[in-house]
PDB file of N, CA and C in Angstrom:
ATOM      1  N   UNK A   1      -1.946 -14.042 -12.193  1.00  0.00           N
ATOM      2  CA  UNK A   1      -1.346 -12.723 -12.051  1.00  0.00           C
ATOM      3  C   UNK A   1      -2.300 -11.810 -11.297  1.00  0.00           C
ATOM      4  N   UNK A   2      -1.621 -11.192 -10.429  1.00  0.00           N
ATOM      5  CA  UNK A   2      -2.737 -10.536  -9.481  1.00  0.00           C
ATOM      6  C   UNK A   2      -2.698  -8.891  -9.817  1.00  0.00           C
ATOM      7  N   UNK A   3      -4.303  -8.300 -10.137  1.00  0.00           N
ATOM      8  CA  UNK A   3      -5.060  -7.252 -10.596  1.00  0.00           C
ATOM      9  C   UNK A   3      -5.097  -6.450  -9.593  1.00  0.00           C
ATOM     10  N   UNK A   4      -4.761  -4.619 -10.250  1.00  0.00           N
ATOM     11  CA  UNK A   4      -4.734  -4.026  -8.678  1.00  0.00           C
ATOM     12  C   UNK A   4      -5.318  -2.856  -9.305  1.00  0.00           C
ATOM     13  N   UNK A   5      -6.251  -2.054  -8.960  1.00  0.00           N
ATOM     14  CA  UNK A   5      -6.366  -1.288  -9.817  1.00  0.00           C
ATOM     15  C   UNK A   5      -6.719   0.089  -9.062  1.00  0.00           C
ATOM     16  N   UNK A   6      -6.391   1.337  -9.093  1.00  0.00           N
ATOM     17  CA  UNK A   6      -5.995   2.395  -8.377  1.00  0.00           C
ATOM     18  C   UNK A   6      -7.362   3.411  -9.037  1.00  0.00           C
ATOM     19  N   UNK A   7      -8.345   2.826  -9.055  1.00  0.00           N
ATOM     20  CA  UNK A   7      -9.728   3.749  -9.432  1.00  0.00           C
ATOM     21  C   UNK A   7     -10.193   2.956  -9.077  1.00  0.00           C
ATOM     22  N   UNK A   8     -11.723   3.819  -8.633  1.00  0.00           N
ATOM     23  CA  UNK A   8     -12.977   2.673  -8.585  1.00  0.00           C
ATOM     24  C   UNK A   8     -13.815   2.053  -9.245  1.00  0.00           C
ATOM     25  N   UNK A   9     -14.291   0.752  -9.167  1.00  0.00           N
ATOM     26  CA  UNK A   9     -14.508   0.514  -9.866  1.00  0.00           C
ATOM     27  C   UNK A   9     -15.897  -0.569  -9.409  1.00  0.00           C
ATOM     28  N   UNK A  10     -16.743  -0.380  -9.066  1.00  0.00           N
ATOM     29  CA  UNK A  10     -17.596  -1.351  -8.069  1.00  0.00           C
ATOM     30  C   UNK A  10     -18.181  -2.841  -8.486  1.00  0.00           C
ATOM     31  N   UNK A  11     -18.264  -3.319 -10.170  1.00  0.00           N
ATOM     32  CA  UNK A  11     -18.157  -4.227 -10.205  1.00  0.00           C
ATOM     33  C   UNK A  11     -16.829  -5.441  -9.972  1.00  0.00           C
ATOM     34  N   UNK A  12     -15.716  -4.436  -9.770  1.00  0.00           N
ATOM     35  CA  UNK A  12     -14.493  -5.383  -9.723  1.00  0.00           C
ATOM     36  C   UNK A  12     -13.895  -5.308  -8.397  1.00  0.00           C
ATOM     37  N   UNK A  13     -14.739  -4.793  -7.261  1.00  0.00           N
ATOM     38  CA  UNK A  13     -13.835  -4.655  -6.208  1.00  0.00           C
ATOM     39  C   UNK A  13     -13.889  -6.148  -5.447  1.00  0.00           C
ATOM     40  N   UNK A  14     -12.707  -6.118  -4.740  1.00  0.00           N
ATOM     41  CA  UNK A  14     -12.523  -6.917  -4.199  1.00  0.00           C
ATOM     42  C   UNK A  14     -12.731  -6.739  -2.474  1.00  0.00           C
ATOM     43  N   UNK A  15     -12.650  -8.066  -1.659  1.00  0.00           N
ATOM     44  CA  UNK A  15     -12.364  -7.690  -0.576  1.00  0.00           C
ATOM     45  C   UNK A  15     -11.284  -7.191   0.290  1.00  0.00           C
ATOM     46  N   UNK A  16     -10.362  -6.880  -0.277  1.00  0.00           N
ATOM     47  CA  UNK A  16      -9.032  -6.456  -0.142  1.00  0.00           C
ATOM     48  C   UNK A  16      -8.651  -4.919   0.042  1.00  0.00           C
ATOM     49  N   UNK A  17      -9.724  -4.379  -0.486  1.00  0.00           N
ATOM     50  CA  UNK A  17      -9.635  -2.709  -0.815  1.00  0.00           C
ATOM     51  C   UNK A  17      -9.067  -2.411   0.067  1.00  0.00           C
ATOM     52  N   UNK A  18      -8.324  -1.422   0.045  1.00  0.00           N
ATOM     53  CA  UNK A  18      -8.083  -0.143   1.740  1.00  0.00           C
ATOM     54  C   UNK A  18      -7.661   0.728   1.164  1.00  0.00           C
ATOM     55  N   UNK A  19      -7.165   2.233   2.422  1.00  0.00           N
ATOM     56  CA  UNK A  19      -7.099   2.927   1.980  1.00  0.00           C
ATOM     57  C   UNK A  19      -5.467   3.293   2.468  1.00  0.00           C
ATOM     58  N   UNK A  20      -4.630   4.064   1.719  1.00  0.00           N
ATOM     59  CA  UNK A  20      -3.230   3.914   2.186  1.00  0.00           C
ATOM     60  C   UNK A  20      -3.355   5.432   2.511  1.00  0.00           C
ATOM     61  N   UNK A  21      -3.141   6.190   3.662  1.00  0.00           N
ATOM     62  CA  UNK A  21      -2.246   7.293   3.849  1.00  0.00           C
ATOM     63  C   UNK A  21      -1.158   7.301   4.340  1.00  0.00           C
ATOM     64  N   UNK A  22      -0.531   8.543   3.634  1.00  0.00           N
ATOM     65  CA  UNK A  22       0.760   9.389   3.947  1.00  0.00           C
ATOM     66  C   UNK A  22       0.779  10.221   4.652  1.00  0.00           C
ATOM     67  N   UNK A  23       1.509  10.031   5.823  1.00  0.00           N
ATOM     68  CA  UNK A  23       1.530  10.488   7.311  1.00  0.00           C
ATOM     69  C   UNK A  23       3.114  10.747   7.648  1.00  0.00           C
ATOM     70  N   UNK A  24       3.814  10.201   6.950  1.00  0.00           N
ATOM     71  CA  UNK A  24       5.309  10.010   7.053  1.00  0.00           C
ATOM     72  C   UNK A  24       6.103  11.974   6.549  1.00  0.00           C
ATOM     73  N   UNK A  25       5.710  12.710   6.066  1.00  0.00           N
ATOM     74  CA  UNK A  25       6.367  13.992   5.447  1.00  0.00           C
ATOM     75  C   UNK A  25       7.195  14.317   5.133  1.00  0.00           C
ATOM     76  N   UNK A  26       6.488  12.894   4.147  1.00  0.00           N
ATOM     77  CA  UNK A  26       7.269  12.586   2.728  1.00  0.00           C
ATOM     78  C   UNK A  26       6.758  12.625   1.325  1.00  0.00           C
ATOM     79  N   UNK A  27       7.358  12.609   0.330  1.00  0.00           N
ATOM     80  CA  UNK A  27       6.650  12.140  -0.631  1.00  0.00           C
ATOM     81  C   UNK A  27       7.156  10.864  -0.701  1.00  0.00           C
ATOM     82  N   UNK A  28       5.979   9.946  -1.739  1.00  0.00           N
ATOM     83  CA  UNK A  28       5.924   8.281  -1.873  1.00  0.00           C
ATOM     84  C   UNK A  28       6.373   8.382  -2.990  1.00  0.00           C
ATOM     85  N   UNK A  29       6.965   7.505  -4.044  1.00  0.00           N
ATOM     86  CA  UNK A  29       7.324   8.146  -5.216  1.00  0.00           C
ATOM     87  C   UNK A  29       6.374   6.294  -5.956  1.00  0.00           C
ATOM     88  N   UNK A  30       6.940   5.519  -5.096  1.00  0.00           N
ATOM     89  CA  UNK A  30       6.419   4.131  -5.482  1.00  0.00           C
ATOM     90  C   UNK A  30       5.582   3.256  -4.662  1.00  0.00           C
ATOM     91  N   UNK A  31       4.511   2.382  -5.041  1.00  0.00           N
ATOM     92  CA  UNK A  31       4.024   1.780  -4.132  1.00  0.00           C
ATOM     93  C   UNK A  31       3.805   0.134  -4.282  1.00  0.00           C
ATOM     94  N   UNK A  32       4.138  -0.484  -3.430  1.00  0.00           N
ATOM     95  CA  UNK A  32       3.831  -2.189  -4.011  1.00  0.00           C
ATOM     96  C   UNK A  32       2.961  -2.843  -3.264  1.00  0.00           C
ATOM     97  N   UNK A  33       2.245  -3.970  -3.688  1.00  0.00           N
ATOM     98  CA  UNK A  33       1.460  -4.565  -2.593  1.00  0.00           C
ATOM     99  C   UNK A  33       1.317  -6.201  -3.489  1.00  0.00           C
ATOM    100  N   UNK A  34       1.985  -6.952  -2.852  1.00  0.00           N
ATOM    101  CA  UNK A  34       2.145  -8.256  -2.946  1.00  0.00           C
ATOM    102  C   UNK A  34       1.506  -9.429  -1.775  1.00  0.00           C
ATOM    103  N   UNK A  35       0.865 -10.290  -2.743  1.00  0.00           N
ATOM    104  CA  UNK A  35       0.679 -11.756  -1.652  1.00  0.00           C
ATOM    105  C   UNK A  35       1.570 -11.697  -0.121  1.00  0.00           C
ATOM    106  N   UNK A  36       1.588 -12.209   0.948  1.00  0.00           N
ATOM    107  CA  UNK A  36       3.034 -12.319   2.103  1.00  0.00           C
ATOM    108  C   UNK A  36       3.690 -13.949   1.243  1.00  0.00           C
ATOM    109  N   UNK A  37       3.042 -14.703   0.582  1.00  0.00           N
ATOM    110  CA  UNK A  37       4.055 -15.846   0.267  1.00  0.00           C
ATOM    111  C   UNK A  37       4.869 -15.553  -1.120  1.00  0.00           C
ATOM    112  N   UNK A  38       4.325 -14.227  -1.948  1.00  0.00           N
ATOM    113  CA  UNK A  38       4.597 -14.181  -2.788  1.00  0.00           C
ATOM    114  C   UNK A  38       6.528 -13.828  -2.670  1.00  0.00           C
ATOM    115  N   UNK A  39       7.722 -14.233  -3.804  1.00  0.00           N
ATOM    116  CA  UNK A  39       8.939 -14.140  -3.631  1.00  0.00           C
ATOM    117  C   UNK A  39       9.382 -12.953  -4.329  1.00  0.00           C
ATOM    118  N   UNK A  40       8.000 -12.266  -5.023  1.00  0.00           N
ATOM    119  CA  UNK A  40       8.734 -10.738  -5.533  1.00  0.00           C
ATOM    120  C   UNK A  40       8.044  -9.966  -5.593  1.00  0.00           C
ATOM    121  N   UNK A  41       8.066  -8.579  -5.590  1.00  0.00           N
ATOM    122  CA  UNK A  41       7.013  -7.191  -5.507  1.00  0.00           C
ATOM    123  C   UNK A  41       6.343  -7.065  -6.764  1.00  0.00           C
ATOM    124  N   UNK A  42       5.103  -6.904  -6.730  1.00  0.00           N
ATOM    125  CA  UNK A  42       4.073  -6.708  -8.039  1.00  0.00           C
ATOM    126  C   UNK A  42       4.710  -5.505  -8.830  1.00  0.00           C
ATOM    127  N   UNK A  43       3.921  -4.780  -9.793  1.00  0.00           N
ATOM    128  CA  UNK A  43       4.433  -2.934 -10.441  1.00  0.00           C
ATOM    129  C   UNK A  43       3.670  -2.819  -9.321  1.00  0.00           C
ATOM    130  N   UNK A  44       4.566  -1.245  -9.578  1.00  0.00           N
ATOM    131  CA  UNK A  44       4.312  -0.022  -8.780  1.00  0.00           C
ATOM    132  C   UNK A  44       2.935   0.352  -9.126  1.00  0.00           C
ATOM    133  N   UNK A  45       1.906   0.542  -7.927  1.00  0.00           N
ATOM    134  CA  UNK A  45       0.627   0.866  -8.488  1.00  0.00           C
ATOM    135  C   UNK A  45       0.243   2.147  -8.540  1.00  0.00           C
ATOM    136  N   UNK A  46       1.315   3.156  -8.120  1.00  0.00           N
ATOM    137  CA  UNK A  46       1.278   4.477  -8.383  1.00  0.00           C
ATOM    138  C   UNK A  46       1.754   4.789 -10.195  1.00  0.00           C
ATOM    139  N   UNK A  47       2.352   3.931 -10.758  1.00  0.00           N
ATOM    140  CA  UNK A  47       2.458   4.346 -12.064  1.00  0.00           C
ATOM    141  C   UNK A  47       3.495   5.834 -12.113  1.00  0.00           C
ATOM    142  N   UNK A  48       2.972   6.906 -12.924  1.00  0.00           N
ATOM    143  CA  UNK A  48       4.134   7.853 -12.605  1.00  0.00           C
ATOM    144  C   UNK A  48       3.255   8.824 -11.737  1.00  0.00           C
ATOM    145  N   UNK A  49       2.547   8.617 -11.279  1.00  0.00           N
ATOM    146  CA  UNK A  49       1.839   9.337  -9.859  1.00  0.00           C
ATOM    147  C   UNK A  49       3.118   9.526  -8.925  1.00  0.00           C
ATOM    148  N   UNK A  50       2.862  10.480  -7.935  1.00  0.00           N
ATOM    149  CA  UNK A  50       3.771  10.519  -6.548  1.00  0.00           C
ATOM    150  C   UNK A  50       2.727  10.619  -5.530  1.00  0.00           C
ATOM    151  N   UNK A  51       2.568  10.195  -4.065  1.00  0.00           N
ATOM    152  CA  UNK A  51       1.662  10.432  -2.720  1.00  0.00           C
ATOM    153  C   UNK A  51       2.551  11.629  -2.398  1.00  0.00           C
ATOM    154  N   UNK A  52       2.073  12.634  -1.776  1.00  0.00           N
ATOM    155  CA  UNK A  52       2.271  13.375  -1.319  1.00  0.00           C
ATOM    156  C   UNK A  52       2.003  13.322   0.339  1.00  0.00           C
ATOM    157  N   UNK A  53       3.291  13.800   1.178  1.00  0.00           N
ATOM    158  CA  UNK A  53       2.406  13.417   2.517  1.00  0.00           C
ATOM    159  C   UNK A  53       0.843  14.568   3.168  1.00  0.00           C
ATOM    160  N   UNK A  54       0.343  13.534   3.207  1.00  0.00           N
ATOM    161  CA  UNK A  54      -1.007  14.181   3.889  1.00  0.00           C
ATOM    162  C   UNK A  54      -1.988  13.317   3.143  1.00  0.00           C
ATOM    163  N   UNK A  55      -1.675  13.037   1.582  1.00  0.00           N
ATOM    164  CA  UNK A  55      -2.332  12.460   0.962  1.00  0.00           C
ATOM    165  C   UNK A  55      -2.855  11.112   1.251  1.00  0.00           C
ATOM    166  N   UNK A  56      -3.879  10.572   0.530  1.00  0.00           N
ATOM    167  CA  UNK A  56      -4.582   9.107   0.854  1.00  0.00           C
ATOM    168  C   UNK A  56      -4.811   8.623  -0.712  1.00  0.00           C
ATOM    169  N   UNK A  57      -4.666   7.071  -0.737  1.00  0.00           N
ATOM    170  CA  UNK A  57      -4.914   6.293  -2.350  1.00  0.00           C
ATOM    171  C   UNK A  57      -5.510   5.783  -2.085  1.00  0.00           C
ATOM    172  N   UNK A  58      -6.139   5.034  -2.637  1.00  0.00           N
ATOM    173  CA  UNK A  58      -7.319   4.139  -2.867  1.00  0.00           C
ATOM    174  C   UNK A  58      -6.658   3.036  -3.286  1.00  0.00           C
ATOM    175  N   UNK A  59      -6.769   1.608  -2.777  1.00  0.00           N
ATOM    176  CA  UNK A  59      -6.286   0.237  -3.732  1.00  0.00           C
ATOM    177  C   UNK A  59      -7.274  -0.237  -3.816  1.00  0.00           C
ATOM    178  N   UNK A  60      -7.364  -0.621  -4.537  1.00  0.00           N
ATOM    179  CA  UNK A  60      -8.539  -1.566  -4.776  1.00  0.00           C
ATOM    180  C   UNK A  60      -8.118  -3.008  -5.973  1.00  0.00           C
ATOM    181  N   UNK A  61      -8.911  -3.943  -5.330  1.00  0.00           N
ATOM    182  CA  UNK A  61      -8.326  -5.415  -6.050  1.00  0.00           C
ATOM    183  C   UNK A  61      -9.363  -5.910  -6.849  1.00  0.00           C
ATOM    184  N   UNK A  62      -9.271  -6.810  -8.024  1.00  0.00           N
ATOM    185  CA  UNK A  62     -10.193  -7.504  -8.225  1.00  0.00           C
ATOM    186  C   UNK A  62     -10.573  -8.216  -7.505  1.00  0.00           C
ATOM    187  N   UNK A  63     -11.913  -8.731  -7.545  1.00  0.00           N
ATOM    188  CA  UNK A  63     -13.073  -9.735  -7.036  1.00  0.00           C
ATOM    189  C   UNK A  63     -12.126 -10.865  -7.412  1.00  0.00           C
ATOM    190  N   UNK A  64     -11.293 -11.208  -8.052  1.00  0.00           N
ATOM    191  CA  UNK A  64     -10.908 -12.896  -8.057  1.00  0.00           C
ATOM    192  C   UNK A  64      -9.546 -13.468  -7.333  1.00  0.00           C
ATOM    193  N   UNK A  65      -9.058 -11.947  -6.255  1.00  0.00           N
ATOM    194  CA  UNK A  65      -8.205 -12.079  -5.430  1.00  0.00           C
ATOM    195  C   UNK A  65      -8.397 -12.702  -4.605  1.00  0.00           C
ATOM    196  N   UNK A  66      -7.758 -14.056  -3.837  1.00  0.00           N
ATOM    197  CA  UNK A  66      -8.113 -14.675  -2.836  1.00  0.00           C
ATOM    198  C   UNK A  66      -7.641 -14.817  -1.585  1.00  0.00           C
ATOM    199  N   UNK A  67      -6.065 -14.490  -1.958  1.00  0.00           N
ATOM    200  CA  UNK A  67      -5.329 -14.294  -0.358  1.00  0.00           C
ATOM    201  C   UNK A  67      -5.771 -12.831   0.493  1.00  0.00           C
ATOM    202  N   UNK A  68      -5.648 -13.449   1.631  1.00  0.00           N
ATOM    203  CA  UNK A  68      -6.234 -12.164   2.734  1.00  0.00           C
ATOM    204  C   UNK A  68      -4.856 -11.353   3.569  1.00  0.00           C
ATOM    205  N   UNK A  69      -3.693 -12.239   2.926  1.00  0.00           N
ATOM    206  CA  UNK A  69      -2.362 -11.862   4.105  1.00  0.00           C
ATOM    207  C   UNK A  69      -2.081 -11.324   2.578  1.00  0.00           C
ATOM    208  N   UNK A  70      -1.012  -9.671   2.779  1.00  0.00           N
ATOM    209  CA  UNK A  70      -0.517  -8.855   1.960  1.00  0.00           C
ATOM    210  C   UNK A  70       0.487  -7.849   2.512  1.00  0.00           C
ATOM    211  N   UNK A  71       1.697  -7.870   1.610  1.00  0.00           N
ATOM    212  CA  UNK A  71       2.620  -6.995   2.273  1.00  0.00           C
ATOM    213  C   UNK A  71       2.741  -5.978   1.288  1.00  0.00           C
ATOM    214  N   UNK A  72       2.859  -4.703   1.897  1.00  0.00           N
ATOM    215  CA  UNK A  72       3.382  -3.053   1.275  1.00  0.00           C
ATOM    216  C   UNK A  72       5.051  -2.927   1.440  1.00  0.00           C
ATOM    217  N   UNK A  73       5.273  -2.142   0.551  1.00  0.00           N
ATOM    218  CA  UNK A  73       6.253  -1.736   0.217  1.00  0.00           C
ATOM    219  C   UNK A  73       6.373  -0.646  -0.393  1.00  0.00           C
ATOM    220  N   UNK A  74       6.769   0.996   0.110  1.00  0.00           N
ATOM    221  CA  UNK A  74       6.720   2.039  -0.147  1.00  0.00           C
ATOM    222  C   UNK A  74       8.100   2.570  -0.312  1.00  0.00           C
ATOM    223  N   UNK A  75       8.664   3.413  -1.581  1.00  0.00           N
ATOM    224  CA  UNK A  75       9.739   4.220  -1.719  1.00  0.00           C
ATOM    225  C   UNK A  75       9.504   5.554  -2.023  1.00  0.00           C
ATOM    226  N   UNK A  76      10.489   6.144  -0.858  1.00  0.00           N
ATOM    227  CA  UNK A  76       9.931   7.611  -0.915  1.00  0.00           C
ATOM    228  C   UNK A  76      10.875   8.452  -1.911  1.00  0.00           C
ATOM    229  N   UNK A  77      10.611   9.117  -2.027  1.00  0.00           N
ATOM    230  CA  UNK A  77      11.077  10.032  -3.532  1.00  0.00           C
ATOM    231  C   UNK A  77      12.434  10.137  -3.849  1.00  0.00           C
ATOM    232  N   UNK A  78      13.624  10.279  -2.200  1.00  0.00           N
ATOM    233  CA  UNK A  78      14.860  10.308  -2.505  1.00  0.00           C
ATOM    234  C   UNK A  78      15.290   8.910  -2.709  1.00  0.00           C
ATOM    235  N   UNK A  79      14.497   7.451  -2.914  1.00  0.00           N
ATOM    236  CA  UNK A  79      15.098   6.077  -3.289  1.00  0.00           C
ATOM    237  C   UNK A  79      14.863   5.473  -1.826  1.00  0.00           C
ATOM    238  N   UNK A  80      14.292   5.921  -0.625  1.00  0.00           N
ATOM    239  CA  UNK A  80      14.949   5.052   0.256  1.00  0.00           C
ATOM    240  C   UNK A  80      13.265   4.115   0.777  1.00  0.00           C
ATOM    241  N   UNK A  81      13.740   3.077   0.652  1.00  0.00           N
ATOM    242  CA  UNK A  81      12.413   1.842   1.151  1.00  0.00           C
ATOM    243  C   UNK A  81      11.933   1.882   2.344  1.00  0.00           C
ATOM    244  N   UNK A  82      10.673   1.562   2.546  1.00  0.00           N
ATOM    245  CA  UNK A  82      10.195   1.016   3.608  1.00  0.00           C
ATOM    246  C   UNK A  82       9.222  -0.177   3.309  1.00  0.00           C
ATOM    247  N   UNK A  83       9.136  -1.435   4.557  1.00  0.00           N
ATOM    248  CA  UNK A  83       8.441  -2.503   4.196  1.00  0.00           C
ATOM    249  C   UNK A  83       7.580  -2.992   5.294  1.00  0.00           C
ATOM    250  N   UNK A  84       6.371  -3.538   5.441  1.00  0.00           N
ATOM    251  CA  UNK A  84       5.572  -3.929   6.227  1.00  0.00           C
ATOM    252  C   UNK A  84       5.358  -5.615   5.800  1.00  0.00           C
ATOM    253  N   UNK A  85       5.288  -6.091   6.577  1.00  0.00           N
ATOM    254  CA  UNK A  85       4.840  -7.557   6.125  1.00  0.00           C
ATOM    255  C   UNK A  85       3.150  -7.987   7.049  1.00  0.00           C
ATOM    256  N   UNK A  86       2.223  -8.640   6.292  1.00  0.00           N
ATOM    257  CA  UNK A  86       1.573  -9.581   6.578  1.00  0.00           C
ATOM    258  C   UNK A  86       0.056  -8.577   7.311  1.00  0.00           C
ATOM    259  N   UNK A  87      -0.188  -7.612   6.049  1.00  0.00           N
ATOM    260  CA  UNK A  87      -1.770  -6.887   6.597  1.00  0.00           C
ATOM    261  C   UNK A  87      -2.375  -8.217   6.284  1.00  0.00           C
ATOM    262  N   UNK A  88      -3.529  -8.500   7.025  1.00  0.00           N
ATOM    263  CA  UNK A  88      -4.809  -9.068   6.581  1.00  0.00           C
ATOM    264  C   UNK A  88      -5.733  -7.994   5.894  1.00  0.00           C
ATOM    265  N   UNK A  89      -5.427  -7.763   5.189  1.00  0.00           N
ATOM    266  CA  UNK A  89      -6.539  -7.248   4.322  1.00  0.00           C
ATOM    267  C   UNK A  89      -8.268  -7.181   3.827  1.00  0.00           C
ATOM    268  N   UNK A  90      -8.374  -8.544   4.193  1.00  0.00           N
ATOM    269  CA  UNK A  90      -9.453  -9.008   4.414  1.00  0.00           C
ATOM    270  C   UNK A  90     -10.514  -8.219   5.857  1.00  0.00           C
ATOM    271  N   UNK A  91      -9.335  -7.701   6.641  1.00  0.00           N
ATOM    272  CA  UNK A  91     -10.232  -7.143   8.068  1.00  0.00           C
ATOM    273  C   UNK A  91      -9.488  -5.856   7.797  1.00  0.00           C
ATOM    274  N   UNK A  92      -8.550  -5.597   7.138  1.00  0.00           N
ATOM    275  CA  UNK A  92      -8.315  -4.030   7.657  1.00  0.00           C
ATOM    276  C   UNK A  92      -8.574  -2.987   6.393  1.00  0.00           C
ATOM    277  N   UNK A  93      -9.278  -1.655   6.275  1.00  0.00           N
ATOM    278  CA  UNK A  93      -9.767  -0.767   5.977  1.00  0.00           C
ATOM    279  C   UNK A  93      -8.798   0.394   5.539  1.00  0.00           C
ATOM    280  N   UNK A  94      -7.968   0.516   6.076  1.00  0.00           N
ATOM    281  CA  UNK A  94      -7.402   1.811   6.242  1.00  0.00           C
ATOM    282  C   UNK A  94      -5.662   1.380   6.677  1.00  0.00           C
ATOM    283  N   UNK A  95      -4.769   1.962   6.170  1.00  0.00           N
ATOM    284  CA  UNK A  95      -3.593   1.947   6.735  1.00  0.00           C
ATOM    285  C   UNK A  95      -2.672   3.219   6.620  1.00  0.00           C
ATOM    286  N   UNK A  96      -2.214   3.848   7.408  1.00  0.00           N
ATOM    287  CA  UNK A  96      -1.552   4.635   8.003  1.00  0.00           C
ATOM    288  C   UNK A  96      -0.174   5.108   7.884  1.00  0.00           C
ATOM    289  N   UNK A  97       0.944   4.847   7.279  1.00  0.00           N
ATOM    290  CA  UNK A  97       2.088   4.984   7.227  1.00  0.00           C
ATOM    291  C   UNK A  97       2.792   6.266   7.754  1.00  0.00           C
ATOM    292  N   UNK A  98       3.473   6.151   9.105  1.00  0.00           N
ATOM    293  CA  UNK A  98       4.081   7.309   9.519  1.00  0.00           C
ATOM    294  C   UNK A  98       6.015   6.946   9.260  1.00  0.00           C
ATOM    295  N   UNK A  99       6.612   8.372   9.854  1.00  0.00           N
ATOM    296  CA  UNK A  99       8.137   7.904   9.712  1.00  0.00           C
ATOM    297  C   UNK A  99       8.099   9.364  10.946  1.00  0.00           C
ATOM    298  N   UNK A 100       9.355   8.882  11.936  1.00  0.00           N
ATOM    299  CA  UNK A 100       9.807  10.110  13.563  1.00  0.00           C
ATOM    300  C   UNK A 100      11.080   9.983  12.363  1.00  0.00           C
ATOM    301  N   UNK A 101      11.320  10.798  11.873  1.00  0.00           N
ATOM    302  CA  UNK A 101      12.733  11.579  12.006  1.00  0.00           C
ATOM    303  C   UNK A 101      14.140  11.463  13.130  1.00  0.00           C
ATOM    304  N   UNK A 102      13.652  12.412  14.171  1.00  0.00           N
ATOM    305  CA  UNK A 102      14.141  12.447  15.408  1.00  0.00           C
ATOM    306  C   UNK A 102      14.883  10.486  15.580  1.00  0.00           C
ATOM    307  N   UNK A 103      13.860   9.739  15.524  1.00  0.00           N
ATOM    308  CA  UNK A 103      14.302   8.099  15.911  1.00  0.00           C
ATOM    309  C   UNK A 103      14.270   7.368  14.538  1.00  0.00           C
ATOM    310  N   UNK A 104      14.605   8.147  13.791  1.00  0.00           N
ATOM    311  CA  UNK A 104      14.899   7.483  12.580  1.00  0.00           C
ATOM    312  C   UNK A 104      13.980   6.025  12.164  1.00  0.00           C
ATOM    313  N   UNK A 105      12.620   6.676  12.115  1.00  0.00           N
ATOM    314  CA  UNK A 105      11.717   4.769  12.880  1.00  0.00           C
ATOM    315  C   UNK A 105      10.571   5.181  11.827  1.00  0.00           C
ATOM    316  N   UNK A 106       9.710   3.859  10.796  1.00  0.00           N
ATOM    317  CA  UNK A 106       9.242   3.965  10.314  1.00  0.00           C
ATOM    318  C   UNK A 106       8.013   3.302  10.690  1.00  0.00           C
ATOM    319  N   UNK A 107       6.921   3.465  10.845  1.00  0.00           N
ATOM    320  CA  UNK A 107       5.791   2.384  11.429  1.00  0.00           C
ATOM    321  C   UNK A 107       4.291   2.258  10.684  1.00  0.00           C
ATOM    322  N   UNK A 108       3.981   1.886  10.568  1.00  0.00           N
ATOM    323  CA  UNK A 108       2.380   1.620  10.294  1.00  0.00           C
ATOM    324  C   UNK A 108       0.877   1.344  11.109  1.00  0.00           C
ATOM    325  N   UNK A 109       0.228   2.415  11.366  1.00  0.00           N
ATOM    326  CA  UNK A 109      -1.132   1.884  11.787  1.00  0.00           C
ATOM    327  C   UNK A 109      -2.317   1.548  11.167  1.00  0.00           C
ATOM    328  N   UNK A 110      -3.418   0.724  11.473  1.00  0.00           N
ATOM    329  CA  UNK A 110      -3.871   0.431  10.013  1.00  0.00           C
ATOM    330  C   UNK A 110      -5.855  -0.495  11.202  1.00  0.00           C
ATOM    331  N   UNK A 111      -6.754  -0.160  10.675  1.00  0.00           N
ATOM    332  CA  UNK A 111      -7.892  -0.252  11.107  1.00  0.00           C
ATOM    333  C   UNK A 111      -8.768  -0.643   9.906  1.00  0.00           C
TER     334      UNK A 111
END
């Protein structure tokens, strides 16, 4: 069962950590982050937290996490999803989540 834990914690971090902002101006109401082979979404690691846009979270994994491929899955406050498949986690730091209105288009940048 895979450990996710939304504080820091420096004996348990993993290599997986990053950091998620909200760029989209929205609120997040839920957040998931699952294996890419895995067949269903972990809990919500916001708990009854909400992201606010502008805001940034912290994930952080245990040390005994081993896959490096991971997909997000964010619902914003009025119910409606968005999904990314297949960060390497292992190389990326930081991820980005925007949404254009105007083109109705949701995207992710991530370093």
């Amino acid at each position: 069962m895979m450990t996710l834990l939304a504080v820091p914690s420096a004996w348990a971090e993993g290599k997986q950590n990053f950091t998620l902002k909200n760029r989209t101006g929205y609120t997040i109401s839920e957040v998931y982050v699952s294996p890419s082979k895995a067949s269903s979404w972990e809990e919500d690691i916001l708990g009854r937290d909400q992201m606010s846009d502008g805001e940034s979270y912290e994930i952080q994994f245990s040390r005994k996490e081993k896959p490096c491929m991971w997909d997000l899955k964010v619902v914003y406050d009025d119910g409606t999803p968005a999904e990314w498949e297949g960060f390497n986690l292992c190389d990326v730091s930081t991820i980005k989540i925007f949404y254009d209105r105007k083109k109705d288009t949701t995207w992710a940048e991530y370093e």
